[in-house]
PDB file of N, CA and C in Angstrom:
ATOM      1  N   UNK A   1     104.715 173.293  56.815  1.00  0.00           N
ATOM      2  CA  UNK A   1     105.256 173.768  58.078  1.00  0.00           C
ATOM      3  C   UNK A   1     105.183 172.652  59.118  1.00  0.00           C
ATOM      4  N   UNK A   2     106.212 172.295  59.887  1.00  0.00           N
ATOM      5  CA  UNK A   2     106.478 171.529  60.850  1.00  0.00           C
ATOM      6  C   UNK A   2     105.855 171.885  61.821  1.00  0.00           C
ATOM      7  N   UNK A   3     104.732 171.166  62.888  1.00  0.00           N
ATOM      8  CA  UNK A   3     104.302 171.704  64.321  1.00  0.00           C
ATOM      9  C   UNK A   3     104.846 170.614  64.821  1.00  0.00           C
ATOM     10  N   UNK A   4     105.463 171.506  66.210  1.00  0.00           N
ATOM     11  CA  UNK A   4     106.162 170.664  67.343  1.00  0.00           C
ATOM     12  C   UNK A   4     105.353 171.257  68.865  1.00  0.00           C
ATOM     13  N   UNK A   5     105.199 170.165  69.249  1.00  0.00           N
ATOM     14  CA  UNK A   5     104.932 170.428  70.854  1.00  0.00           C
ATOM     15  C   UNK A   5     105.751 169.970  72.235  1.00  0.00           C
ATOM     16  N   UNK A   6     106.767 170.358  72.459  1.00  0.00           N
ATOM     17  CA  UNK A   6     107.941 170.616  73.387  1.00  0.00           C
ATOM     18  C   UNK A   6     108.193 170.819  74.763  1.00  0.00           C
ATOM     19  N   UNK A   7     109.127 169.729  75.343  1.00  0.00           N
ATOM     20  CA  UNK A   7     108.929 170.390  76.772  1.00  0.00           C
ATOM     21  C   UNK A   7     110.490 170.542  76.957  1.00  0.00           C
ATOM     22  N   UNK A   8     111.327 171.424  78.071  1.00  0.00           N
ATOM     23  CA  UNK A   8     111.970 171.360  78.648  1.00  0.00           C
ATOM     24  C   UNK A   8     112.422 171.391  80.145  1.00  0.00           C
ATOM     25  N   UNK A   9     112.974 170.501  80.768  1.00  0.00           N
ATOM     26  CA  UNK A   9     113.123 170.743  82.289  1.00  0.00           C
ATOM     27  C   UNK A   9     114.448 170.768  82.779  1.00  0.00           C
ATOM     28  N   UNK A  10     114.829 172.075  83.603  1.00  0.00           N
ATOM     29  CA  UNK A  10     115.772 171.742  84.779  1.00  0.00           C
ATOM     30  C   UNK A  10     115.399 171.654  85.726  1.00  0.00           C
ATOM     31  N   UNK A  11     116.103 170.457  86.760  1.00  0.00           N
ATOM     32  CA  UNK A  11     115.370 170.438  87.992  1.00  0.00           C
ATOM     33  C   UNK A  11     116.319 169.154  88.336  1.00  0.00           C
ATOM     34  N   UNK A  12     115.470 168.787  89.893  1.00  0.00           N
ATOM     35  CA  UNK A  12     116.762 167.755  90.380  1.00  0.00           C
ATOM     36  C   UNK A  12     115.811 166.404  90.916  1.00  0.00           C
ATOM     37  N   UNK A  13     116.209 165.223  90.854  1.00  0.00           N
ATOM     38  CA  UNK A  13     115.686 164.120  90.381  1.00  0.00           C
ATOM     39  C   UNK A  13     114.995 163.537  92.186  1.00  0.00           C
ATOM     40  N   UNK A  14     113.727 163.485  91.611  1.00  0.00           N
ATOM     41  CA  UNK A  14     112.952 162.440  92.928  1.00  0.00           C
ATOM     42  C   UNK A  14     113.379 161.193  93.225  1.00  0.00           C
ATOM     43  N   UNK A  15     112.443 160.627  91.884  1.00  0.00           N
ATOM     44  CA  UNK A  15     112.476 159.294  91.924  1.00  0.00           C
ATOM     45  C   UNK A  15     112.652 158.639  90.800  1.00  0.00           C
ATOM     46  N   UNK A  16     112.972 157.415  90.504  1.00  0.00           N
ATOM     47  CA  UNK A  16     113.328 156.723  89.357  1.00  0.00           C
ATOM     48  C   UNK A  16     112.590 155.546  89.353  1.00  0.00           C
ATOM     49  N   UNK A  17     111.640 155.152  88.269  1.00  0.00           N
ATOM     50  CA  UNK A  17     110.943 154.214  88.509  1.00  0.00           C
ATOM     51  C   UNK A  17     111.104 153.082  87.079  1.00  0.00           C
ATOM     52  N   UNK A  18     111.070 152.101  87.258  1.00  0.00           N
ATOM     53  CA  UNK A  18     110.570 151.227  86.063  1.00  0.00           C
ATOM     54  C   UNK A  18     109.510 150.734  86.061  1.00  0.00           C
ATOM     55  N   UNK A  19     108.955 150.708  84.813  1.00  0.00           N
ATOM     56  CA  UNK A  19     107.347 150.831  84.516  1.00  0.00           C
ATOM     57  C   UNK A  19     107.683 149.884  83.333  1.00  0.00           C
ATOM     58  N   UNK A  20     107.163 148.692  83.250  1.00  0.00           N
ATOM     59  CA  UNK A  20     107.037 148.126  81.515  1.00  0.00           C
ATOM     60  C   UNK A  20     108.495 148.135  81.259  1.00  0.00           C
ATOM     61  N   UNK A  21     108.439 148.647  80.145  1.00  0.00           N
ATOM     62  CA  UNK A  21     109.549 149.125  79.056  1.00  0.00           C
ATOM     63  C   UNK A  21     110.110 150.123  78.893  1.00  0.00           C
ATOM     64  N   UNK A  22     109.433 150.725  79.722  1.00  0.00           N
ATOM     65  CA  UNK A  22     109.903 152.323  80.237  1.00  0.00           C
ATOM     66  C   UNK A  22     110.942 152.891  81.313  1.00  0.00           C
ATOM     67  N   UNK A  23     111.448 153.578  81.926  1.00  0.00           N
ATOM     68  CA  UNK A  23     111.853 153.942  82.636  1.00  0.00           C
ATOM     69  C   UNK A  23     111.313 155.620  83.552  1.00  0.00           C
ATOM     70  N   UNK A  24     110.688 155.963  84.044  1.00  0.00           N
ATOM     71  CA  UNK A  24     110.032 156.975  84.424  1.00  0.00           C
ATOM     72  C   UNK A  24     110.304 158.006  85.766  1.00  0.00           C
ATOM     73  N   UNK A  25     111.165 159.245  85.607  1.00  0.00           N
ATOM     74  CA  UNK A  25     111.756 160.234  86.138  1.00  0.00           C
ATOM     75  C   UNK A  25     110.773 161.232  86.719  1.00  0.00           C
ATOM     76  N   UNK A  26     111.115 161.190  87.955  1.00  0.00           N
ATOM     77  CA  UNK A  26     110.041 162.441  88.305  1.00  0.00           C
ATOM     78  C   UNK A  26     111.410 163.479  88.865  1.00  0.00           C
ATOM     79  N   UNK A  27     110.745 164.455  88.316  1.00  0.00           N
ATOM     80  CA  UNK A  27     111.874 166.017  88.423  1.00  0.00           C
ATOM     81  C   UNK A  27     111.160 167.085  88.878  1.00  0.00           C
ATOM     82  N   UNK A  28     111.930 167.587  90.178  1.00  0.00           N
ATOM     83  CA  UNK A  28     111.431 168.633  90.640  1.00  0.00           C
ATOM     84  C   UNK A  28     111.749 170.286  90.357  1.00  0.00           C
ATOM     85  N   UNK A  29     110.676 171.218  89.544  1.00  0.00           N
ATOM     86  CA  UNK A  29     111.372 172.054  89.020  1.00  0.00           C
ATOM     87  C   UNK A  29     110.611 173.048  89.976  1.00  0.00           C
ATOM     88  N   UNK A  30     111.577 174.539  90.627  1.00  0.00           N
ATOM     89  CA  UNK A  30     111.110 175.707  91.145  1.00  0.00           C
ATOM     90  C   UNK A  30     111.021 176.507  90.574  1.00  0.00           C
ATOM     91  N   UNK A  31     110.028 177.339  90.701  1.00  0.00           N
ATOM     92  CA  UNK A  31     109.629 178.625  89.945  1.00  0.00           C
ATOM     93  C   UNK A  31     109.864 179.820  91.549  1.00  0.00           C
ATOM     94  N   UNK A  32     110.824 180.724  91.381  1.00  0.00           N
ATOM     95  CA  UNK A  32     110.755 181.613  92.661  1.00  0.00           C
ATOM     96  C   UNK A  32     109.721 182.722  92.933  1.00  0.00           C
ATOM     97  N   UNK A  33     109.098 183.345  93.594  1.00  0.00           N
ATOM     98  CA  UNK A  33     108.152 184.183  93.967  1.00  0.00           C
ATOM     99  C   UNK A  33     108.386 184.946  95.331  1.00  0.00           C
ATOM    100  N   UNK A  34     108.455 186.232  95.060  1.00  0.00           N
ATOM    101  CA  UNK A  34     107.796 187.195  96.099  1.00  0.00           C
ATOM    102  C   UNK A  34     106.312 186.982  96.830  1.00  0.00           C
ATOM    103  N   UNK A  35     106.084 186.527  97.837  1.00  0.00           N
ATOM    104  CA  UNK A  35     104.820 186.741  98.655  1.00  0.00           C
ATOM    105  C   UNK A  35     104.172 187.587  99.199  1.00  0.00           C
ATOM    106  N   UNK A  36     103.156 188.178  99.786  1.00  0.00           N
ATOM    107  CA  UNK A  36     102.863 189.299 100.191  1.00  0.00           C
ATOM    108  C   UNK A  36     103.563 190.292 100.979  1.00  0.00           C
ATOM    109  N   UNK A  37     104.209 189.363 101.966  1.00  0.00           N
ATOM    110  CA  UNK A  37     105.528 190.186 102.802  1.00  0.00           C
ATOM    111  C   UNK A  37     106.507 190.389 102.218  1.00  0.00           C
ATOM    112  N   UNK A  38     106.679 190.848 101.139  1.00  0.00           N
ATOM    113  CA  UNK A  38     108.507 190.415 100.406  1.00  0.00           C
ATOM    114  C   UNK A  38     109.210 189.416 100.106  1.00  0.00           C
ATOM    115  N   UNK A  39     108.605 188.122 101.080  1.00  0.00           N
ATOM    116  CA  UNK A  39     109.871 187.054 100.942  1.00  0.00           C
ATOM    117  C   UNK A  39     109.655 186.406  99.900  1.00  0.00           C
ATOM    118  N   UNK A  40     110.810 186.060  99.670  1.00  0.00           N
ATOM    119  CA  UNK A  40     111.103 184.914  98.091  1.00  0.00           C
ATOM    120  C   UNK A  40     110.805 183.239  99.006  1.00  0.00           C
ATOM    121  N   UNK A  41     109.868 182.507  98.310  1.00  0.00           N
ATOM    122  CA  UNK A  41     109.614 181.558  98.249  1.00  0.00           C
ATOM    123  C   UNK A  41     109.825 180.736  96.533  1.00  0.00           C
ATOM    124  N   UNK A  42     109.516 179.412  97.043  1.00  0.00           N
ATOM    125  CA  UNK A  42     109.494 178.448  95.775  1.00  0.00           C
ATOM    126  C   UNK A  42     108.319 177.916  95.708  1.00  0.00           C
ATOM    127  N   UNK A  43     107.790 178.167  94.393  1.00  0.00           N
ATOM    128  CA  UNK A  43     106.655 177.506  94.406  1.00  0.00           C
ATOM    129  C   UNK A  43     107.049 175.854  93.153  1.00  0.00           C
ATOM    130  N   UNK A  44     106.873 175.059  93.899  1.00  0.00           N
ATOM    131  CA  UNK A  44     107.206 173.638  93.219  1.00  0.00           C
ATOM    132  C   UNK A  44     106.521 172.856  92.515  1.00  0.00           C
ATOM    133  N   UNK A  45     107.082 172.336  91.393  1.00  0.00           N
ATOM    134  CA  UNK A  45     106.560 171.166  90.182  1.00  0.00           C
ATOM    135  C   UNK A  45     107.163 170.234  90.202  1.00  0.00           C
ATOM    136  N   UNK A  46     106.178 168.920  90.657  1.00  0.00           N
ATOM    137  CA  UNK A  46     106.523 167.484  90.176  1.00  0.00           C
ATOM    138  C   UNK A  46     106.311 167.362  88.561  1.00  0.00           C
ATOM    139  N   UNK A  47     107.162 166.951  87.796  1.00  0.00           N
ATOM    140  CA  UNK A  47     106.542 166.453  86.841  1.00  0.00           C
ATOM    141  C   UNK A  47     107.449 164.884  86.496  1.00  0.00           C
ATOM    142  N   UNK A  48     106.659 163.585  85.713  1.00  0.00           N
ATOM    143  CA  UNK A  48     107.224 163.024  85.329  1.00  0.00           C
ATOM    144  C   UNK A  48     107.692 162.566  83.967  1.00  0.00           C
ATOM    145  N   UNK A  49     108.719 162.387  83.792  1.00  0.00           N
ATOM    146  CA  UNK A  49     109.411 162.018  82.407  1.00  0.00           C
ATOM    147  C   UNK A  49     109.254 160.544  81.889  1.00  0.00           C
ATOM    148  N   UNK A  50     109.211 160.358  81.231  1.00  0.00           N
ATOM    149  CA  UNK A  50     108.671 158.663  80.783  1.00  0.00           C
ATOM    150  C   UNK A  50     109.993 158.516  79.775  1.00  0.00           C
ATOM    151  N   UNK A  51     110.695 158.100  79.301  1.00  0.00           N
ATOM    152  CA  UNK A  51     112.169 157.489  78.738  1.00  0.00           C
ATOM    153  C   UNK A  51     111.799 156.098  78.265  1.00  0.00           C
ATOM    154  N   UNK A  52     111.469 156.152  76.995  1.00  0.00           N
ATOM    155  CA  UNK A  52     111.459 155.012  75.833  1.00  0.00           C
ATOM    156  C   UNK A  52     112.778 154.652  75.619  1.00  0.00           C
ATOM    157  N   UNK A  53     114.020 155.454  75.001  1.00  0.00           N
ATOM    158  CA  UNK A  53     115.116 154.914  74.592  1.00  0.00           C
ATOM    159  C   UNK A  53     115.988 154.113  75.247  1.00  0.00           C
ATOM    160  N   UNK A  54     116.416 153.290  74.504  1.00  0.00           N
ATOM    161  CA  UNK A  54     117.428 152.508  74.976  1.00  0.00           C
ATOM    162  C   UNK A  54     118.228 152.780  75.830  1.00  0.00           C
ATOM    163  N   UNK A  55     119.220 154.010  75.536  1.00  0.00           N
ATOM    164  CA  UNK A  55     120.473 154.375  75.805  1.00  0.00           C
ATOM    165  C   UNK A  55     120.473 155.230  76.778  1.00  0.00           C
ATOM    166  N   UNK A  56     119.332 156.462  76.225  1.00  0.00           N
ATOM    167  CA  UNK A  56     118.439 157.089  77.703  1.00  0.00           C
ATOM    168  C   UNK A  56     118.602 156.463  79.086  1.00  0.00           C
ATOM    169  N   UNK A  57     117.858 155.223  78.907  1.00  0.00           N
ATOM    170  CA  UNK A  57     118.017 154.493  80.051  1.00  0.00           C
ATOM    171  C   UNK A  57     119.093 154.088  80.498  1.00  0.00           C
ATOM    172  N   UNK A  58     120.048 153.401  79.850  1.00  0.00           N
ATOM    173  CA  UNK A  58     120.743 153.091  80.151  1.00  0.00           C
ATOM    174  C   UNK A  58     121.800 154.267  80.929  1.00  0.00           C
ATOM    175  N   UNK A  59     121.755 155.586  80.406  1.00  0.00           N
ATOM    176  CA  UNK A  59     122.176 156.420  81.032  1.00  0.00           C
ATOM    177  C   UNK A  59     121.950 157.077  82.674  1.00  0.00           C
ATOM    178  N   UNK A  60     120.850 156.947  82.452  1.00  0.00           N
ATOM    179  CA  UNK A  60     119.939 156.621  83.514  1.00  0.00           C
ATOM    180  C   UNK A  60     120.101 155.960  84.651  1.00  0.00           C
ATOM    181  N   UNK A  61     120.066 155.055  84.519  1.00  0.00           N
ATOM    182  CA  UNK A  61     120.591 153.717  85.459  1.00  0.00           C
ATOM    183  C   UNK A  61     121.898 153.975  86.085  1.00  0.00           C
ATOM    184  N   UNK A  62     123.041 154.120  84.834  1.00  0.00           N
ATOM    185  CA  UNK A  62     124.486 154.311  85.466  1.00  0.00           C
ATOM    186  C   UNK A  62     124.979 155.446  86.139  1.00  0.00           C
ATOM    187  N   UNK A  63     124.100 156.784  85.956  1.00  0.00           N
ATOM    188  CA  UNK A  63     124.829 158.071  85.986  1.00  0.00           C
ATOM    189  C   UNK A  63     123.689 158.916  86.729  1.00  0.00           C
ATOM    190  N   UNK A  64     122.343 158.828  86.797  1.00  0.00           N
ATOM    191  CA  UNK A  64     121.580 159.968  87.767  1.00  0.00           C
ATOM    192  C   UNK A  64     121.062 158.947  88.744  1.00  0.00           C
ATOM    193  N   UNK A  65     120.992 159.184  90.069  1.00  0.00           N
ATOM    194  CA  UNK A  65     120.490 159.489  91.084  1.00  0.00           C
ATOM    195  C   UNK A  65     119.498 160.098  91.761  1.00  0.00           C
ATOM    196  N   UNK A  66     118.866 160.325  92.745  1.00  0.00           N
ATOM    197  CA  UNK A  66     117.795 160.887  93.076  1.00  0.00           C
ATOM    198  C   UNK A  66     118.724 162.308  94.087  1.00  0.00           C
ATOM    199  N   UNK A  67     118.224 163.383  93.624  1.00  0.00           N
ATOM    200  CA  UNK A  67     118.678 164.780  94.236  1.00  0.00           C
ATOM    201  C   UNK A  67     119.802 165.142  93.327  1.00  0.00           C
ATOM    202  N   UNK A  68     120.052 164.340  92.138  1.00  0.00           N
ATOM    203  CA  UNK A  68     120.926 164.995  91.209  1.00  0.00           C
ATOM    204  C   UNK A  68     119.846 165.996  90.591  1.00  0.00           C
ATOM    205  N   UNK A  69     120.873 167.310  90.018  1.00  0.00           N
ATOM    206  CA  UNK A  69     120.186 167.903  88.707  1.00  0.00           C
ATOM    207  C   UNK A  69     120.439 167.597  87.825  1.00  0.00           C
ATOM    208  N   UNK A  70     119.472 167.423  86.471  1.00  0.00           N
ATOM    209  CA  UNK A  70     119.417 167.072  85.521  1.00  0.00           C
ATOM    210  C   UNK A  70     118.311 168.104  84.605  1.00  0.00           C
ATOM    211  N   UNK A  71     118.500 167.871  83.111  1.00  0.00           N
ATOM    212  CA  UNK A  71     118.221 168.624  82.033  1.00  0.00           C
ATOM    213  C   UNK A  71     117.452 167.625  81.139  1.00  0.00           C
ATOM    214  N   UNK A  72     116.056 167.875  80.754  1.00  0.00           N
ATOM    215  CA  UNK A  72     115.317 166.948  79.957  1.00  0.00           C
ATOM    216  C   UNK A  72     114.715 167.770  78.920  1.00  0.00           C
ATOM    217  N   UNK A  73     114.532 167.100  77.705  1.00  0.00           N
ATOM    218  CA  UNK A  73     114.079 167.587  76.615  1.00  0.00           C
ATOM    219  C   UNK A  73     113.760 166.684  75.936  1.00  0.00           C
ATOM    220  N   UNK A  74     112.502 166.975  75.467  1.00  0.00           N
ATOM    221  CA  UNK A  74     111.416 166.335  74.281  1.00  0.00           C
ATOM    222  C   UNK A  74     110.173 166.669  74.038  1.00  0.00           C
ATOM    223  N   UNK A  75     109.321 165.813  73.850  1.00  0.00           N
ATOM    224  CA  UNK A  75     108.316 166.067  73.079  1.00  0.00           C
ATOM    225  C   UNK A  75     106.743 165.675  74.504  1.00  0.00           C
ATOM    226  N   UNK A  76     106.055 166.621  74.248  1.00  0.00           N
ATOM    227  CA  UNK A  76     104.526 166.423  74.907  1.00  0.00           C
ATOM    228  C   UNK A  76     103.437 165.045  74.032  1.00  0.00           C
ATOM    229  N   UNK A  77     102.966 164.474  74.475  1.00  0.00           N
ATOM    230  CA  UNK A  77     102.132 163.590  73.602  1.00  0.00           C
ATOM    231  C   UNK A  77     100.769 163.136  74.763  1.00  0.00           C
ATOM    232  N   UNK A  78      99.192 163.738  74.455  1.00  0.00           N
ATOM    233  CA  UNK A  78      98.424 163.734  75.056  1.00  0.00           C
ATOM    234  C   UNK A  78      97.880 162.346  74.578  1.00  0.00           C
ATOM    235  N   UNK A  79      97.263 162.054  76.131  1.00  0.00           N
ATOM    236  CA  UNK A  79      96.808 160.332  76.248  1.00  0.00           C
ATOM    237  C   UNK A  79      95.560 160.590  77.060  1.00  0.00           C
ATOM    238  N   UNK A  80      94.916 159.755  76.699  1.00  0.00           N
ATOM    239  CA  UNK A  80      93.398 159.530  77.318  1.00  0.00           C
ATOM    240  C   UNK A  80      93.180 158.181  77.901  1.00  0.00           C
ATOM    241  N   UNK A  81      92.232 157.644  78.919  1.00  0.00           N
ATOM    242  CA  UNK A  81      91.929 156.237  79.168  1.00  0.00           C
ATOM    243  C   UNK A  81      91.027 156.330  79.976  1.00  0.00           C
ATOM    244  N   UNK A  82      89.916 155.427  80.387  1.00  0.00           N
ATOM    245  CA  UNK A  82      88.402 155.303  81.147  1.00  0.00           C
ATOM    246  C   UNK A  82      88.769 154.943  82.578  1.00  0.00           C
ATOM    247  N   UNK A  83      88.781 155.666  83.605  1.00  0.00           N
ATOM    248  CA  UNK A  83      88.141 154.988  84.949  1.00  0.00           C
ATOM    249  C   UNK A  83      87.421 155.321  85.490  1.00  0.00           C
ATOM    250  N   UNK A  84      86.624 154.104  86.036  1.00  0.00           N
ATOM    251  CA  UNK A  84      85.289 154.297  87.036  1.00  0.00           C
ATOM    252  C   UNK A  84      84.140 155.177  86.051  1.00  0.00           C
ATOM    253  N   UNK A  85      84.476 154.478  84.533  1.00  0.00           N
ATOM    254  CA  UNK A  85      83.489 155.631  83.565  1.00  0.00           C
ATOM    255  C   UNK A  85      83.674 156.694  83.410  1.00  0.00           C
ATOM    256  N   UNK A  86      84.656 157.315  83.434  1.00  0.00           N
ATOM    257  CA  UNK A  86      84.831 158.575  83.405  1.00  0.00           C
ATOM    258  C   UNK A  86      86.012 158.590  82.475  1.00  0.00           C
ATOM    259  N   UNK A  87      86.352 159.905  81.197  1.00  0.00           N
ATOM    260  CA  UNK A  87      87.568 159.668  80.482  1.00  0.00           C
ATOM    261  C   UNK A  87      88.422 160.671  81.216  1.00  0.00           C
ATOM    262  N   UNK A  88      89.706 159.590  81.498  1.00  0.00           N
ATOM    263  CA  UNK A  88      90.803 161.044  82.023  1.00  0.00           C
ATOM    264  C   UNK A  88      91.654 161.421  80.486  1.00  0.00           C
ATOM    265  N   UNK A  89      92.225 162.597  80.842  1.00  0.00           N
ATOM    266  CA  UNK A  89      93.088 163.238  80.153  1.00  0.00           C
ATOM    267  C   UNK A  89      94.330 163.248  80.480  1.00  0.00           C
ATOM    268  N   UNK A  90      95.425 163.034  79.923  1.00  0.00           N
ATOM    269  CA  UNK A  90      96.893 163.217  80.470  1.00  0.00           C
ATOM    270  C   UNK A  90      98.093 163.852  79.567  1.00  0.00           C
ATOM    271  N   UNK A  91      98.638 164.744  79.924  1.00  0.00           N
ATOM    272  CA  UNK A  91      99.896 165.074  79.034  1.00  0.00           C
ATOM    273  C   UNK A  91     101.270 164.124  79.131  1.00  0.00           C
ATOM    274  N   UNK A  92     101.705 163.366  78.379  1.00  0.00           N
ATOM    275  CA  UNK A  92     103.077 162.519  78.997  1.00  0.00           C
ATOM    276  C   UNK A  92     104.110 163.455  78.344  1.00  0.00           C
ATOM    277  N   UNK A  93     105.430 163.648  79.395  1.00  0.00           N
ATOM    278  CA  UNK A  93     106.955 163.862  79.150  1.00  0.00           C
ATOM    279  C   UNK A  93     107.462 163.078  78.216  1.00  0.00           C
ATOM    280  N   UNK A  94     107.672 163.061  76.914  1.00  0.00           N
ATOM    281  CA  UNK A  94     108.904 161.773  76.397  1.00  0.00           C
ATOM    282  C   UNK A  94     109.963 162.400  76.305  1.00  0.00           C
ATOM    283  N   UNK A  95     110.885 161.760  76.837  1.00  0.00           N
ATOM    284  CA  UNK A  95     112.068 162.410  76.635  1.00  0.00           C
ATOM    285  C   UNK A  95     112.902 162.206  75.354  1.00  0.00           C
ATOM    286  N   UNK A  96     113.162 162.561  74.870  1.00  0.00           N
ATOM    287  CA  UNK A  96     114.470 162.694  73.821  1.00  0.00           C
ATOM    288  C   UNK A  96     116.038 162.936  73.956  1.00  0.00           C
ATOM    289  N   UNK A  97     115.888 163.634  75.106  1.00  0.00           N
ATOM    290  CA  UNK A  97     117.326 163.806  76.151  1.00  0.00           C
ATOM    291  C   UNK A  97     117.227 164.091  76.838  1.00  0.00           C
ATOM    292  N   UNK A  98     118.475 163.590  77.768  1.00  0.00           N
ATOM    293  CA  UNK A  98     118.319 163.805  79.296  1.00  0.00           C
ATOM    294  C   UNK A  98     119.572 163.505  80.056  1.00  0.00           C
ATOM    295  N   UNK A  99     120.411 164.281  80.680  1.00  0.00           N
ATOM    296  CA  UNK A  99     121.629 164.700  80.863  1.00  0.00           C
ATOM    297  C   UNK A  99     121.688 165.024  82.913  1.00  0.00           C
ATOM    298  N   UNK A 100     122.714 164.118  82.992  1.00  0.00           N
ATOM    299  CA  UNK A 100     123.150 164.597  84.686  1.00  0.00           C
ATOM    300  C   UNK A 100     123.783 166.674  84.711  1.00  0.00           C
ATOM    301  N   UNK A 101     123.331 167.454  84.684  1.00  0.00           N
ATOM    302  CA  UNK A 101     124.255 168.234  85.123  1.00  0.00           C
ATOM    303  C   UNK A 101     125.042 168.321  86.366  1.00  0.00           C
ATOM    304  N   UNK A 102     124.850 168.060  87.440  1.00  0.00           N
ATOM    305  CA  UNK A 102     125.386 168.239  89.036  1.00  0.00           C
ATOM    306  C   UNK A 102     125.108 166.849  89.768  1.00  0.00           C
ATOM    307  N   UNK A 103     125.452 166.418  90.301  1.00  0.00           N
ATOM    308  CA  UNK A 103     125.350 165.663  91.188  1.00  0.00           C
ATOM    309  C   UNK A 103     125.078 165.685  92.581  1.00  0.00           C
ATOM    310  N   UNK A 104     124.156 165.715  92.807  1.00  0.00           N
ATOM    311  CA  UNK A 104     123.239 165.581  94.944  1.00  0.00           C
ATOM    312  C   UNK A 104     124.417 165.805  95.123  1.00  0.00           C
ATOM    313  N   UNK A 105     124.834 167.090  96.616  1.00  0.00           N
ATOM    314  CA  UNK A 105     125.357 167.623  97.173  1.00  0.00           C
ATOM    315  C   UNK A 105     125.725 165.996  98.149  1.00  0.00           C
ATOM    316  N   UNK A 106     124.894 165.420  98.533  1.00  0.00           N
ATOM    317  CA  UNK A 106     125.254 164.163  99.640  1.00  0.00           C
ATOM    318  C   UNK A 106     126.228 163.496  99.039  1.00  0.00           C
ATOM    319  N   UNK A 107     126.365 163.079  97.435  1.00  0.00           N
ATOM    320  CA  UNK A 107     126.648 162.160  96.881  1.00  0.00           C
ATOM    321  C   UNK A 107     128.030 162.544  96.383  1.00  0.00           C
ATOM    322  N   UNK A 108     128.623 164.229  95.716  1.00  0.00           N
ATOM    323  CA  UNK A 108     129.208 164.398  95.688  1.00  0.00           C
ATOM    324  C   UNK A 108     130.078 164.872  96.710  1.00  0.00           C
ATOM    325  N   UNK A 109     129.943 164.653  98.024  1.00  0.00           N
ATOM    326  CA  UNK A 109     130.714 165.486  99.089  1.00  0.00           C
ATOM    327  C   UNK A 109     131.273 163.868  99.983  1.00  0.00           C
ATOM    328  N   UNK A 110     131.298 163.049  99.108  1.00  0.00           N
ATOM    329  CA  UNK A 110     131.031 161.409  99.793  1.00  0.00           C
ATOM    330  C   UNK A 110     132.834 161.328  99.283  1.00  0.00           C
TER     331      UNK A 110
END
């Protein structure tokens, strides 16, 4: 039996960073909620995407923007490392795909 550990995100793009060899997406996804008074609020997730592939990137580069929405999918892969003596823990995003759906309202109304 195959085990997979999986992420998926919609959400619309922060920031775009290059790191190394990497390329690294932070995407903001809302979850909506009722509050004590009735009102619908958003409660918000940064998360970031880390993009190994080639072409990924390259997609990347030519076609999303920051306040575009976009669609990511891949795989979870937990990482560990020492600071100040202490071990942290981390879950990383890899992406496997990752797709413009919409384009920032600023960008398309240009």
């Amino acid at each position: 039996m195959r085990n997979i550990a999986e992420f998926t995100l919609i959400g619309h793009v922060g920031t775009i960073k290059h790191v190394g060899k990497t390329v690294r997406v932070t995407v903001c996804v809302n979850y909506p909620f009722k509050d004590k008074g009735g009102e619908w609020n958003d409660d918000q997730h940064w998360n970031e995407v880390t993009i190994f592939t080639k072409s990924i990137q390259g997609y990347v580069n030519e076609h999303v923007s920051k306040g575009d929405l976009v669609h990511a999918r891949g795989r979870l892969r937990q990482n560990s490392y020492e600071r100040d003596g202490k071990r942290i823990y981390t879950v990383d995003l890899i992406a496997l795909e990752f797709g413009r759906l919409a384009q920032a309202a600023e960008r398309s109304a240009a």
